[in-house]
N, C-alpha and C. Protein backbone atom coordinates (compact mmCIF):
# COMPACT_ATOMS: atom_id res chain seq x y z
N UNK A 1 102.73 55.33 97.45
CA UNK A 1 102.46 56.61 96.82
C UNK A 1 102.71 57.71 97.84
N UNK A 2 103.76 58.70 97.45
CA UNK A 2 103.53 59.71 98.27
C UNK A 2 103.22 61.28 97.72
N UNK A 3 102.45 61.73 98.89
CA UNK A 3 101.36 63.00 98.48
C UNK A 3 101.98 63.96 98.19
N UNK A 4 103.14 64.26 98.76
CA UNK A 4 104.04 65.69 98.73
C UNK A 4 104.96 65.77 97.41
N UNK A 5 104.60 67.01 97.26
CA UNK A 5 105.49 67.38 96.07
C UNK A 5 106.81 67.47 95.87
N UNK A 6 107.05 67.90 96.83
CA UNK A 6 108.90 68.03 97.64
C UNK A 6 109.32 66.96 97.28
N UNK A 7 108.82 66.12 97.61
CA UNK A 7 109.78 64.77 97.13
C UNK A 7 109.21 63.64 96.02
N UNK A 8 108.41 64.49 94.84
CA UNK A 8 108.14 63.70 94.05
C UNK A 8 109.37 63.84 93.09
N UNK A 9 109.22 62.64 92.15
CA UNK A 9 110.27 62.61 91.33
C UNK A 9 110.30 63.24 90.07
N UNK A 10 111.49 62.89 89.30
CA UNK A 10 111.73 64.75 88.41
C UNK A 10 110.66 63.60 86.78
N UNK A 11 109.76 62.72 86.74
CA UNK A 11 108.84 62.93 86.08
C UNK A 11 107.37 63.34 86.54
N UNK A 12 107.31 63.16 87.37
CA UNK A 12 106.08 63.86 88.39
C UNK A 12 106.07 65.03 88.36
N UNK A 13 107.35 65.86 88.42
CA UNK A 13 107.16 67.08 88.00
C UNK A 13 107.04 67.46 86.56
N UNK A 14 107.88 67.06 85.96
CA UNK A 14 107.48 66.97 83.85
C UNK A 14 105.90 66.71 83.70
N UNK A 15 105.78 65.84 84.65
CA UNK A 15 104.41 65.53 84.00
C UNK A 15 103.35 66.90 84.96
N UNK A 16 103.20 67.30 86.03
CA UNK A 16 102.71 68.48 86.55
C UNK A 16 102.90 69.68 85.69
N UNK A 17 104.27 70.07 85.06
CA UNK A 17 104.27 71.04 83.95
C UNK A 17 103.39 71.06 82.61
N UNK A 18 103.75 69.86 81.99
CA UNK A 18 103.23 69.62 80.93
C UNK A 18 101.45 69.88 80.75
N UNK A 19 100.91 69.03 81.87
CA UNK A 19 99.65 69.52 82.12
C UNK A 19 98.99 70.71 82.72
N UNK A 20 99.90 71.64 83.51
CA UNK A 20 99.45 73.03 83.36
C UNK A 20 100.01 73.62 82.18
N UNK A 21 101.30 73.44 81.58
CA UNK A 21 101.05 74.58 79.88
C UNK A 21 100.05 73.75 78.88
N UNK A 22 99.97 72.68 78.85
CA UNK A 22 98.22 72.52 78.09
C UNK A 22 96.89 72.81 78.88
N UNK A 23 96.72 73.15 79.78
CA UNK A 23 95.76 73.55 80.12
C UNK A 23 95.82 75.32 80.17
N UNK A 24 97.03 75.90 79.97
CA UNK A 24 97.13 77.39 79.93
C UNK A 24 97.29 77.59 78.28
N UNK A 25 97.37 76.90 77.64
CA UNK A 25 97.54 77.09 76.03
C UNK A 25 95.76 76.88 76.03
N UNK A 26 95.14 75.78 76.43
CA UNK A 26 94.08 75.60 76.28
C UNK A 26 93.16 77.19 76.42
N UNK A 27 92.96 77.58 77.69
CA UNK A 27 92.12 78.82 78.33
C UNK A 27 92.76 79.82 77.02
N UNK A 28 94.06 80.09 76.94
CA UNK A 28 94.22 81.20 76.08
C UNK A 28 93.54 81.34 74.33
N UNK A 29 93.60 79.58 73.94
CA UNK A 29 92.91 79.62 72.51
C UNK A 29 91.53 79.78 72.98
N UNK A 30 91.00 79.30 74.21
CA UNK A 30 89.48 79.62 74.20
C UNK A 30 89.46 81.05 74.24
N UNK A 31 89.65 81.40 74.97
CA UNK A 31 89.40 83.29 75.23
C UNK A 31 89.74 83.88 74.10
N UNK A 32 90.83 83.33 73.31
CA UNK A 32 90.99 84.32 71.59
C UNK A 32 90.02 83.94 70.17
N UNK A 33 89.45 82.61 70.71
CA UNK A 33 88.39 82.33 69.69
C UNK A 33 87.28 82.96 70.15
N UNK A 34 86.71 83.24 70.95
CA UNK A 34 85.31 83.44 71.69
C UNK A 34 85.53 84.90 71.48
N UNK A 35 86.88 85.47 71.53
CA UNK A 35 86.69 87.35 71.53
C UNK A 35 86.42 87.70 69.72
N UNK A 36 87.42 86.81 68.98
CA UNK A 36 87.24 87.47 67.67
C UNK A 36 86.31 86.13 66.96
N UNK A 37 85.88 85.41 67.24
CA UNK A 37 84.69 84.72 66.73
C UNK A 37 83.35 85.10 66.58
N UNK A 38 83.33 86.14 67.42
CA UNK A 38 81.90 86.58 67.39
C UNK A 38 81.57 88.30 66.42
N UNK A 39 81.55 87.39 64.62
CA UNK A 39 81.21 88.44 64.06
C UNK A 39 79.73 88.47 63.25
N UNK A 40 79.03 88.71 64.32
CA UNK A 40 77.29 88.38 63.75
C UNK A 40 76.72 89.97 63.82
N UNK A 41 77.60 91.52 63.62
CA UNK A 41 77.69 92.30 63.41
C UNK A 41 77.34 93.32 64.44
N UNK A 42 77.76 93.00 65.61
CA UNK A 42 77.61 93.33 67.25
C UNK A 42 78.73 94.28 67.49
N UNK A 43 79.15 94.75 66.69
CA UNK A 43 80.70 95.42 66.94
C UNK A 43 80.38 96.60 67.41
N UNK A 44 81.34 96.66 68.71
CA UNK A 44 81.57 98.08 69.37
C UNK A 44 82.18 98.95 69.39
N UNK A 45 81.34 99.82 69.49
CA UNK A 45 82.39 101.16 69.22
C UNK A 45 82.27 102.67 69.99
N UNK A 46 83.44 103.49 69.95
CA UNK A 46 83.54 104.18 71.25
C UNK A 46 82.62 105.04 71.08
N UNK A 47 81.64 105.57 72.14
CA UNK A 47 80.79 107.24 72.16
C UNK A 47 81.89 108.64 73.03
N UNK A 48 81.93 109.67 72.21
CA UNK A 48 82.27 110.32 72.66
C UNK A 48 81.46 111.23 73.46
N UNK A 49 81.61 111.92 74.51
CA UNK A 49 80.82 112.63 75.58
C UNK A 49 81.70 113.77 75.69
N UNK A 50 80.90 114.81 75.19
CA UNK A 50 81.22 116.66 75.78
C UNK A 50 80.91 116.44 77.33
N UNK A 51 82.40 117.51 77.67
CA UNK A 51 82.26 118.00 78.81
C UNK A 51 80.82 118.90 79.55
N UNK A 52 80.62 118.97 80.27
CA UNK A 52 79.40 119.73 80.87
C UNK A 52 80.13 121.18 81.50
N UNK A 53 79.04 121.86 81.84
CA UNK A 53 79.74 123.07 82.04
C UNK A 53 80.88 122.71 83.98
N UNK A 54 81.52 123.44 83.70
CA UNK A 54 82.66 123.54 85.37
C UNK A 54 82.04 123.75 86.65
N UNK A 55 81.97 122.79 87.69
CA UNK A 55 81.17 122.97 88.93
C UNK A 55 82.58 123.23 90.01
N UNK A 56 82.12 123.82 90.80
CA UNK A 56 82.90 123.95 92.21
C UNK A 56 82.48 123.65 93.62
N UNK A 57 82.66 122.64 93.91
CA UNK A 57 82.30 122.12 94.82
C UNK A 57 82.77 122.84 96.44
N UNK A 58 82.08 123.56 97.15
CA UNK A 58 82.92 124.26 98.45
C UNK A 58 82.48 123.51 99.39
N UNK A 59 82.87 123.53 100.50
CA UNK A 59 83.34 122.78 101.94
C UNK A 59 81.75 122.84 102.20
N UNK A 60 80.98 123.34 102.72
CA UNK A 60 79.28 123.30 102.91
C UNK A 60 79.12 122.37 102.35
N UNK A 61 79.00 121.65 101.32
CA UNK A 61 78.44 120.20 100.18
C UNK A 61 77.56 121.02 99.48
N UNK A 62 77.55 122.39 99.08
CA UNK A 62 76.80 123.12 98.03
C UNK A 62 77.17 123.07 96.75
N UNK A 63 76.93 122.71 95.41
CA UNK A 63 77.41 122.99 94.29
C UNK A 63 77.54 124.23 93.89
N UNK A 64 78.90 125.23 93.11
CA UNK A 64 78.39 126.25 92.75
C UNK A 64 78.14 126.06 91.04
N UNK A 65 77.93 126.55 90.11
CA UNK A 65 78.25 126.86 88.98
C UNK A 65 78.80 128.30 88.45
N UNK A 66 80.07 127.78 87.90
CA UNK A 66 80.73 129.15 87.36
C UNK A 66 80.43 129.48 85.91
């Protein structure tokens, strides 16, 4: 048996592919079931936030307000 990849043979590598795109098909159906699976009525949604009034910050570290 040898350890290095460099000179494994071209099913050693088929078989190294094959088992990382099922294991990357795998993670991707988990992460798309788990995002839109969860409808127990938790749904988020955006808050909008007003600006505050305009500060000016000068070289001292004083705030002014204009």
């Amino acid at each position: 048996m040898n350890h290095s990849i460099y000179s494994a043979d071209r099913s050693t590598h088929l078989k190294i592919v094959v088992v990382a795109l099922v294991a990357g098909i795998a993670v991707a159906g988990f992460g798309i079931s788990a995002r839109t699976g969860s409808d127990d009525g938790t749904t988020q949604t955006a808050r909008v936030m007003k600006a505050g009034k305009p500060v000016a910050i000068t070289s001292s570290g004083a705030s002014v307000v204009r």
